[in-house]
PDB file of N, CA and C in Angstrom:
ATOM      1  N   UNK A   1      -5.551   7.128  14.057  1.00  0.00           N
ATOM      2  CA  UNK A   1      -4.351   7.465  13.322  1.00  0.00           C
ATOM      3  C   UNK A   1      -4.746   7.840  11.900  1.00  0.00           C
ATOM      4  N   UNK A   2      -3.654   8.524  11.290  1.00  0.00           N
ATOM      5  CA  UNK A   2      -3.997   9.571   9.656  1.00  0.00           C
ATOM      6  C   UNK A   2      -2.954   8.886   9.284  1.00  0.00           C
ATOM      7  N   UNK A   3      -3.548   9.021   7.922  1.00  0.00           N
ATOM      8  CA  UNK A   3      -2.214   8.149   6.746  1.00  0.00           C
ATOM      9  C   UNK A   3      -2.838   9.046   5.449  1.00  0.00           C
ATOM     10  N   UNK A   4      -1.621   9.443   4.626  1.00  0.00           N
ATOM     11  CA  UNK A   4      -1.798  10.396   3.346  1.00  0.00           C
ATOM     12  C   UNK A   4      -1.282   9.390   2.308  1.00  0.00           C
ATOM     13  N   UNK A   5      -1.463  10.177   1.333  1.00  0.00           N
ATOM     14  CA  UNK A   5      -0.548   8.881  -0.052  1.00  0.00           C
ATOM     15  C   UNK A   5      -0.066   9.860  -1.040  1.00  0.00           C
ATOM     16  N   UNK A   6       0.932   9.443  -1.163  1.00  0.00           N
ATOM     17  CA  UNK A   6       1.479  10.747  -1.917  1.00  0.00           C
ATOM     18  C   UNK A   6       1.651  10.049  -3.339  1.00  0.00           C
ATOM     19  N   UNK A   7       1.349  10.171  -4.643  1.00  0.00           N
ATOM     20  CA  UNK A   7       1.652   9.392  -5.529  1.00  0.00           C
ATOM     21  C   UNK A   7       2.921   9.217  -6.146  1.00  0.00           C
ATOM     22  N   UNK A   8       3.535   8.314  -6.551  1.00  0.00           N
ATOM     23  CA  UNK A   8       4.743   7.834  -7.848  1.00  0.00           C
ATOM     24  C   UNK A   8       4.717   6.959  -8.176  1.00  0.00           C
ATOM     25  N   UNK A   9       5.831   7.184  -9.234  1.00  0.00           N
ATOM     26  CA  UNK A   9       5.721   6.172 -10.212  1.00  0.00           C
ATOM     27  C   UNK A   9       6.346   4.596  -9.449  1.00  0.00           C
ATOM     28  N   UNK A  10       5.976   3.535  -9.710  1.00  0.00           N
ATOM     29  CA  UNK A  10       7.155   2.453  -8.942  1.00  0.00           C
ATOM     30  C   UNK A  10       7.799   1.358 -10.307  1.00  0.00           C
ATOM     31  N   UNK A  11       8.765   1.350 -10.518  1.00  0.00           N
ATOM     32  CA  UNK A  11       9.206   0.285 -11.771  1.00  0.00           C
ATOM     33  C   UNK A  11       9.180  -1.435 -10.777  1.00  0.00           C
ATOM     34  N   UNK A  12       8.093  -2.128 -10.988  1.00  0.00           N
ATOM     35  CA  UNK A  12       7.700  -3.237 -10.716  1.00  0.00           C
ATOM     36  C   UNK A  12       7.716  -4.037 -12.183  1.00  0.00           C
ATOM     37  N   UNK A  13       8.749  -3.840 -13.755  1.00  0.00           N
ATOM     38  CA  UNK A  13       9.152  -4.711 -14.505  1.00  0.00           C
ATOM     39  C   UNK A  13       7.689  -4.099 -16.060  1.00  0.00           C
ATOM     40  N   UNK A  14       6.546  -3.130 -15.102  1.00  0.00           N
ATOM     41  CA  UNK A  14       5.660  -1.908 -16.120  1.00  0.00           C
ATOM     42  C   UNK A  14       6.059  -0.859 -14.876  1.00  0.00           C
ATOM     43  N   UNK A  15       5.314   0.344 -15.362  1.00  0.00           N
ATOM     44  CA  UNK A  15       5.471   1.600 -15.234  1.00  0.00           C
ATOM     45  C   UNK A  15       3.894   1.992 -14.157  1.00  0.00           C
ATOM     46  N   UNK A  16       4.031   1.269 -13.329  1.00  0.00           N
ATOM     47  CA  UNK A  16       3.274   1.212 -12.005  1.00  0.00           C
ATOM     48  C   UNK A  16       2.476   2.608 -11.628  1.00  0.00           C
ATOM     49  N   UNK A  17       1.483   2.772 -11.575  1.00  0.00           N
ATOM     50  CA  UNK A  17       0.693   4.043 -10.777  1.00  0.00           C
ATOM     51  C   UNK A  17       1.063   3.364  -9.396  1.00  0.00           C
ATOM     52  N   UNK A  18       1.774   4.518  -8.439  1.00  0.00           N
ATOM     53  CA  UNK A  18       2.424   3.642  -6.739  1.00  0.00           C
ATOM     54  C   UNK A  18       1.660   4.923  -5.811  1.00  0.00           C
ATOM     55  N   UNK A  19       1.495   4.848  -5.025  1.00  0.00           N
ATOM     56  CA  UNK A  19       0.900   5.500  -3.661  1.00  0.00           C
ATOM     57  C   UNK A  19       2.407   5.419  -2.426  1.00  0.00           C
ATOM     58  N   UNK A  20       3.133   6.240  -1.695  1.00  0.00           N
ATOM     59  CA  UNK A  20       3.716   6.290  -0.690  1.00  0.00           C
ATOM     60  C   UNK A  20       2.711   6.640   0.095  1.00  0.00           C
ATOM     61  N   UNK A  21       2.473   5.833   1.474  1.00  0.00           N
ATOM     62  CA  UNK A  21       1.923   5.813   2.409  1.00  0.00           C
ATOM     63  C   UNK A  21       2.255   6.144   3.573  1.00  0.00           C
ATOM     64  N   UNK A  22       2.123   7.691   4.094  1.00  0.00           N
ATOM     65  CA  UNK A  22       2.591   8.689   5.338  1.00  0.00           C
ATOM     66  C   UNK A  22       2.108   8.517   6.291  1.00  0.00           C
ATOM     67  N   UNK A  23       2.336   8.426   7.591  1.00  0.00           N
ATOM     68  CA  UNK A  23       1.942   8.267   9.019  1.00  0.00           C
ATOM     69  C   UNK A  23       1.303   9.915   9.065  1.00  0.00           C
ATOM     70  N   UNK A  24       0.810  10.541  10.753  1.00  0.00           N
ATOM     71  CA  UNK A  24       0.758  11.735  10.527  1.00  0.00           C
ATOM     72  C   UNK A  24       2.143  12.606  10.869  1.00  0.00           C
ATOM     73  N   UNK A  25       3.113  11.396  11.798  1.00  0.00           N
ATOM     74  CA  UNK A  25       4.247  12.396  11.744  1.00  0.00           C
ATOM     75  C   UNK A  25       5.303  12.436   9.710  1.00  0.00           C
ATOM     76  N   UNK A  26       4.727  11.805   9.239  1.00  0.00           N
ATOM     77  CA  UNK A  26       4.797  11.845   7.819  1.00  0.00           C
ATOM     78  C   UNK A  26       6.654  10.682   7.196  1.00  0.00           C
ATOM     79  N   UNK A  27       6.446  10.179   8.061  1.00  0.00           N
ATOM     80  CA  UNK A  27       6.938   8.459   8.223  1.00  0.00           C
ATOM     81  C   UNK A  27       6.115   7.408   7.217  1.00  0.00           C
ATOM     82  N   UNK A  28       7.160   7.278   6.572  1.00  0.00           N
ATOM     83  CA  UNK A  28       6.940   6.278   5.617  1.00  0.00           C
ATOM     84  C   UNK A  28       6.565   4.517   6.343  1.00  0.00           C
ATOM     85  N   UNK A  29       5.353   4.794   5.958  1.00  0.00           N
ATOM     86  CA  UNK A  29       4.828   3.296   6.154  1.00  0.00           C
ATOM     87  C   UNK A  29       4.772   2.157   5.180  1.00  0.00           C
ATOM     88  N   UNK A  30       4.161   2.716   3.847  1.00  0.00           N
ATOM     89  CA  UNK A  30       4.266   1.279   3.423  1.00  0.00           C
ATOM     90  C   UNK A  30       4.233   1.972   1.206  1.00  0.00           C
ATOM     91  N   UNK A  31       4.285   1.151   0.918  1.00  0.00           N
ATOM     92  CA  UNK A  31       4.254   1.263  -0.699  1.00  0.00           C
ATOM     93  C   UNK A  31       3.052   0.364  -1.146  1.00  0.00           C
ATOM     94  N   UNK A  32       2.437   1.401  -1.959  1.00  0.00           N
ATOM     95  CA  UNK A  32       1.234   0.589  -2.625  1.00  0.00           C
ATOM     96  C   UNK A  32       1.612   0.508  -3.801  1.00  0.00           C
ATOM     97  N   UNK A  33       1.436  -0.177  -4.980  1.00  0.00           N
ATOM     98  CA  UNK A  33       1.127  -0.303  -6.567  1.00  0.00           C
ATOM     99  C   UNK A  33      -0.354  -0.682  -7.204  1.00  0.00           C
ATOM    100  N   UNK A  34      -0.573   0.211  -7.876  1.00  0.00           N
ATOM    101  CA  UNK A  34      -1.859  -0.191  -8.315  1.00  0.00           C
ATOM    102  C   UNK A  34      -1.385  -0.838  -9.534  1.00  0.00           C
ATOM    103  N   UNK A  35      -1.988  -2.612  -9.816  1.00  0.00           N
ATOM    104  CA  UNK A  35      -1.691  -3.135 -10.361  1.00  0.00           C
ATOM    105  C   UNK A  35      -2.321  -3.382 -11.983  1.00  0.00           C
ATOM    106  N   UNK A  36      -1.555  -3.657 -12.538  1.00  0.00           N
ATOM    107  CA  UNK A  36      -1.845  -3.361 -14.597  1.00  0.00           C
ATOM    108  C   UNK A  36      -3.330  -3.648 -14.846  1.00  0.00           C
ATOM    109  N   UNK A  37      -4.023  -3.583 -15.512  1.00  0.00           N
ATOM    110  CA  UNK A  37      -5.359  -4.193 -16.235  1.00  0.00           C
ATOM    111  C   UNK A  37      -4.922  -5.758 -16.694  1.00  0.00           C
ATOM    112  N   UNK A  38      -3.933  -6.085 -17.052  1.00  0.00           N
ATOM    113  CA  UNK A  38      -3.261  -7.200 -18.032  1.00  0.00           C
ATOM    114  C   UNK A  38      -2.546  -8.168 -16.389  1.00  0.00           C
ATOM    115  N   UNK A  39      -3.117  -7.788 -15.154  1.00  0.00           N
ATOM    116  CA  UNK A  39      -2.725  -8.373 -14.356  1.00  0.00           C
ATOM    117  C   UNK A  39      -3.737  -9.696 -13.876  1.00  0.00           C
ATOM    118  N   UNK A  40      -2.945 -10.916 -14.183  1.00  0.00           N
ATOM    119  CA  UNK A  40      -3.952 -12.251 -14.439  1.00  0.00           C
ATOM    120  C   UNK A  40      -4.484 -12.276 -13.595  1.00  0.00           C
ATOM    121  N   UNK A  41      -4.024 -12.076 -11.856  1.00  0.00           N
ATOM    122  CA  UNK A  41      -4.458 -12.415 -10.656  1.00  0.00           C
ATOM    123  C   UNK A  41      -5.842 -11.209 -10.013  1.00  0.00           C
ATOM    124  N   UNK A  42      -5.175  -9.902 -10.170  1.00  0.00           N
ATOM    125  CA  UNK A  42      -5.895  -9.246  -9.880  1.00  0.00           C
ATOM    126  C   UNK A  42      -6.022  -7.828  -9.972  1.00  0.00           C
ATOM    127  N   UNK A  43      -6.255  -7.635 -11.558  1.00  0.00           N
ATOM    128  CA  UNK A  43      -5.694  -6.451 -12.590  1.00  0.00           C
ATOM    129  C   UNK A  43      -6.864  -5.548 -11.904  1.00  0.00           C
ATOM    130  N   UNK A  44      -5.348  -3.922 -11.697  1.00  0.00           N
ATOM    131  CA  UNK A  44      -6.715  -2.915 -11.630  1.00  0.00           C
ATOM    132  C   UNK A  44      -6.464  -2.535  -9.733  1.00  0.00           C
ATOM    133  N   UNK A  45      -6.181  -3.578  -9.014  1.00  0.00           N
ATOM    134  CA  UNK A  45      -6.426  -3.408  -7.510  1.00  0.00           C
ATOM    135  C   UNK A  45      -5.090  -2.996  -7.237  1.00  0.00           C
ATOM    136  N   UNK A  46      -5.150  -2.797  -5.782  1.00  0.00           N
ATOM    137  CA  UNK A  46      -3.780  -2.003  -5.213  1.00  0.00           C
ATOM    138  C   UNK A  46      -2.610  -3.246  -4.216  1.00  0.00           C
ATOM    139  N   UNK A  47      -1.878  -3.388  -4.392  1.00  0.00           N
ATOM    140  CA  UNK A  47      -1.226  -4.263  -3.932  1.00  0.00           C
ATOM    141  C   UNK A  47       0.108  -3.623  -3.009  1.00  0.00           C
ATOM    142  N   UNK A  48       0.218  -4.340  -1.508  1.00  0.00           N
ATOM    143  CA  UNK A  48       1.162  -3.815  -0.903  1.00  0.00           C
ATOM    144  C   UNK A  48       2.637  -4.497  -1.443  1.00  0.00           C
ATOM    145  N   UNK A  49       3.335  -3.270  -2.042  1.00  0.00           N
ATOM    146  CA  UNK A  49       4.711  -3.668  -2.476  1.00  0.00           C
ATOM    147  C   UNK A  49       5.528  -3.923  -1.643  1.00  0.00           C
ATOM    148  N   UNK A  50       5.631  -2.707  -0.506  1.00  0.00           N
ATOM    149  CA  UNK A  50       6.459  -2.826   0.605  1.00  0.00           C
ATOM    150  C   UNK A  50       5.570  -2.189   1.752  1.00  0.00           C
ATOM    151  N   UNK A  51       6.005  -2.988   3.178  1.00  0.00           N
ATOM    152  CA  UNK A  51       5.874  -2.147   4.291  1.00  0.00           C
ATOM    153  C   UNK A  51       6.758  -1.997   5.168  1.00  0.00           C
ATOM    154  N   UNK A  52       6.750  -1.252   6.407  1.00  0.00           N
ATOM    155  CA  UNK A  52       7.562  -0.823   7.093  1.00  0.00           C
ATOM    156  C   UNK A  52       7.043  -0.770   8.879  1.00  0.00           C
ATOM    157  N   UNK A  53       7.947  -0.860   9.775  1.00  0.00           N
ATOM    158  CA  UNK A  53       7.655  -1.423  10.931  1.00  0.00           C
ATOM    159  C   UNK A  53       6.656  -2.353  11.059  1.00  0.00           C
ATOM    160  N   UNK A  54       5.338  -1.897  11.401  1.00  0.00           N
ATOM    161  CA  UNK A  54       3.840  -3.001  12.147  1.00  0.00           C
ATOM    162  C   UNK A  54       3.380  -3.447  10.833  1.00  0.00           C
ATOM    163  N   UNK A  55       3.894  -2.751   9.578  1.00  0.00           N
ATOM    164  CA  UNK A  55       3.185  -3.137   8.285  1.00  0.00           C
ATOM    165  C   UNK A  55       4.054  -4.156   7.638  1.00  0.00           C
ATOM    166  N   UNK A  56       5.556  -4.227   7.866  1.00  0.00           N
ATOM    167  CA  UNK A  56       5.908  -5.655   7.561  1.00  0.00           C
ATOM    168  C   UNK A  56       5.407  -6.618   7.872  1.00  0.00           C
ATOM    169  N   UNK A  57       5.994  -7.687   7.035  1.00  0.00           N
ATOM    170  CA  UNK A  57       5.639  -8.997   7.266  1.00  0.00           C
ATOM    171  C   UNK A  57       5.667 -10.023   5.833  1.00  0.00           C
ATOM    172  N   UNK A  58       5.254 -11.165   6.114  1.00  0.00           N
ATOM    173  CA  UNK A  58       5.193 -11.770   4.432  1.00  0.00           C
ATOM    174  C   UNK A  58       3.612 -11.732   3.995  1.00  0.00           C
ATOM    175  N   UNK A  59       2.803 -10.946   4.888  1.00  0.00           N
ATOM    176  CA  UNK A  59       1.544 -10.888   4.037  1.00  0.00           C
ATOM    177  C   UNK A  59       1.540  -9.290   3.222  1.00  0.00           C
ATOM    178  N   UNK A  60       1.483  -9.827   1.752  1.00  0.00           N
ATOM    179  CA  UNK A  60       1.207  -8.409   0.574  1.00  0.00           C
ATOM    180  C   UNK A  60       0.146  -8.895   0.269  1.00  0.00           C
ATOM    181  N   UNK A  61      -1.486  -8.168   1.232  1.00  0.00           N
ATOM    182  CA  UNK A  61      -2.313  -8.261   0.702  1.00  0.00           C
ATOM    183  C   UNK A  61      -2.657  -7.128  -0.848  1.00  0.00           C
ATOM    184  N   UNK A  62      -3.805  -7.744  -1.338  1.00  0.00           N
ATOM    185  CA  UNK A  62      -4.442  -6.880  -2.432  1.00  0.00           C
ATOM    186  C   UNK A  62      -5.370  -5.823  -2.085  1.00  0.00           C
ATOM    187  N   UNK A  63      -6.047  -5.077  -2.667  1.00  0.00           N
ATOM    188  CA  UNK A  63      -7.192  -3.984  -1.876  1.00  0.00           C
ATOM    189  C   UNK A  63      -7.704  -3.540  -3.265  1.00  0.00           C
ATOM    190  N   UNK A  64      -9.360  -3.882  -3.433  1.00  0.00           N
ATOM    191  CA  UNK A  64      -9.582  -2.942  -4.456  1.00  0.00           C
ATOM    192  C   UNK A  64      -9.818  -1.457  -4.480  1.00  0.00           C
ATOM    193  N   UNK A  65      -9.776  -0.615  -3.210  1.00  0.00           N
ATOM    194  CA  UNK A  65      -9.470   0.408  -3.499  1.00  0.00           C
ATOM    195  C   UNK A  65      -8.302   1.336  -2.177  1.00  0.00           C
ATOM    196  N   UNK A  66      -8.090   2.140  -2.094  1.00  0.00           N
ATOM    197  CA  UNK A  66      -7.309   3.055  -1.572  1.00  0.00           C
ATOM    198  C   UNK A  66      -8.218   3.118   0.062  1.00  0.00           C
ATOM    199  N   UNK A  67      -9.519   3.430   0.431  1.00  0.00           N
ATOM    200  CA  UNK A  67      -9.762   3.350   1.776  1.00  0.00           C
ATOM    201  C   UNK A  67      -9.935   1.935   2.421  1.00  0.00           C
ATOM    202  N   UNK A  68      -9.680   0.910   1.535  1.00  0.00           N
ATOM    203  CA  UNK A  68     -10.002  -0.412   1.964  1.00  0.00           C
ATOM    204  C   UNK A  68      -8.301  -1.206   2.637  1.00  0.00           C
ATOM    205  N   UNK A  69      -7.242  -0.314   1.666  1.00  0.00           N
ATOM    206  CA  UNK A  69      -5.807  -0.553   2.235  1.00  0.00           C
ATOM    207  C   UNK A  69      -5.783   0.473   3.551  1.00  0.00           C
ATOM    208  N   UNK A  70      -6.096   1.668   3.447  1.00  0.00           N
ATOM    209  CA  UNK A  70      -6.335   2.724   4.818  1.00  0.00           C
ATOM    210  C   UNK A  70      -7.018   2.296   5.870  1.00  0.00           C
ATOM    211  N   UNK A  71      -7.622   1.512   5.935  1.00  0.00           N
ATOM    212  CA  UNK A  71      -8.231   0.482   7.048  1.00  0.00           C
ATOM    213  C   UNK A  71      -7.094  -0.691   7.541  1.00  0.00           C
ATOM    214  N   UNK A  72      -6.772  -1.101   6.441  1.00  0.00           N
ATOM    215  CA  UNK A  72      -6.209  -2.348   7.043  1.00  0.00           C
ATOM    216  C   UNK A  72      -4.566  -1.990   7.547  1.00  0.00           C
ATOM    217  N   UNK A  73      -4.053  -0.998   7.272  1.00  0.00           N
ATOM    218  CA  UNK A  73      -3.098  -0.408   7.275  1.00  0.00           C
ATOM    219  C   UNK A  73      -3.569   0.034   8.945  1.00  0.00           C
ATOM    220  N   UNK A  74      -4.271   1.239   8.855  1.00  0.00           N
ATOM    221  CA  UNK A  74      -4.452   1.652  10.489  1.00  0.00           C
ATOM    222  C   UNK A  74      -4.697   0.270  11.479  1.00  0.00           C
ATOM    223  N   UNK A  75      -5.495  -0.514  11.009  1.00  0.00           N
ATOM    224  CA  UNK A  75      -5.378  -1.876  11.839  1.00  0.00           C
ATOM    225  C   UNK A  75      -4.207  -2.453  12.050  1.00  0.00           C
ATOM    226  N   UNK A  76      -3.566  -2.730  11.703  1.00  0.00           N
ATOM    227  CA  UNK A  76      -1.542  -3.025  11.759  1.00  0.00           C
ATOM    228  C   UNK A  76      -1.287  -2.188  12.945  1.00  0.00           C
ATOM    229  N   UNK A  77      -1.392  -1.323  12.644  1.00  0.00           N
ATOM    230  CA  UNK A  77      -0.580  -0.121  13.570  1.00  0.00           C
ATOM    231  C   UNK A  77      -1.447  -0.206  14.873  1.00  0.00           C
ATOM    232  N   UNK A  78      -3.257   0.023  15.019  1.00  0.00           N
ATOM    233  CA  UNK A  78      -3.440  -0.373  16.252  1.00  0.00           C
ATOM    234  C   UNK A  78      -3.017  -1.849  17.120  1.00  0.00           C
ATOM    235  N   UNK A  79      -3.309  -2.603  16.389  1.00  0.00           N
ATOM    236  CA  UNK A  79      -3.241  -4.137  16.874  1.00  0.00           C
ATOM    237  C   UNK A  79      -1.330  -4.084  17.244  1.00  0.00           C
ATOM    238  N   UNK A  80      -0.102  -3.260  16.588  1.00  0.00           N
ATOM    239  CA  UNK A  80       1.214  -3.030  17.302  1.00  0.00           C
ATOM    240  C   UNK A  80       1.276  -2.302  18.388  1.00  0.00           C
ATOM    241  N   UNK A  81       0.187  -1.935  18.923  1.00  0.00           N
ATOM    242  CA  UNK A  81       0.237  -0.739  20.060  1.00  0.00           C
ATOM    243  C   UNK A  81       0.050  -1.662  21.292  1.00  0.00           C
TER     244      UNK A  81
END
């Protein structure tokens, strides 16, 4: 499976660099935020804001980069099949 990221902005309380995350039929899967420098826990990495169908749930893991959420993201979706 293919997943694109289309960028925007997300208001998370700062002015968020966000990733929308596209299936290949171009279905919204999930919302990333890349999180502040001034972020205590884990400034700088990408954090799932929201997901959608196999990507819900109450786990919002972190990812330090963009193919490391694209992995774990396509894993969701195989492991729902």
């Amino acid at each position: 499976m293919s997943f694109t990221f289309q960028p925007i902005r997300v208001v998370t309380g700062f002015d968020e660099e966000g990733m929308l995350v596209l299936d290949e039929r171009q279905r919204l899967v999930a919302v990333l935020v890349r999180l502040s420098d001034e972020n205590e826990v884990s400034p700088g990495q990408w954090y799932l804001e929201a997901g959608f169908g196999s990507i819900d749930g109450v786990n919002h893991p972190t990812f330090s980069n963009l193919d490391m959420a694209k992995d774990w993201i396509a894993q969701r979706f195989t492991e729902s099949r």
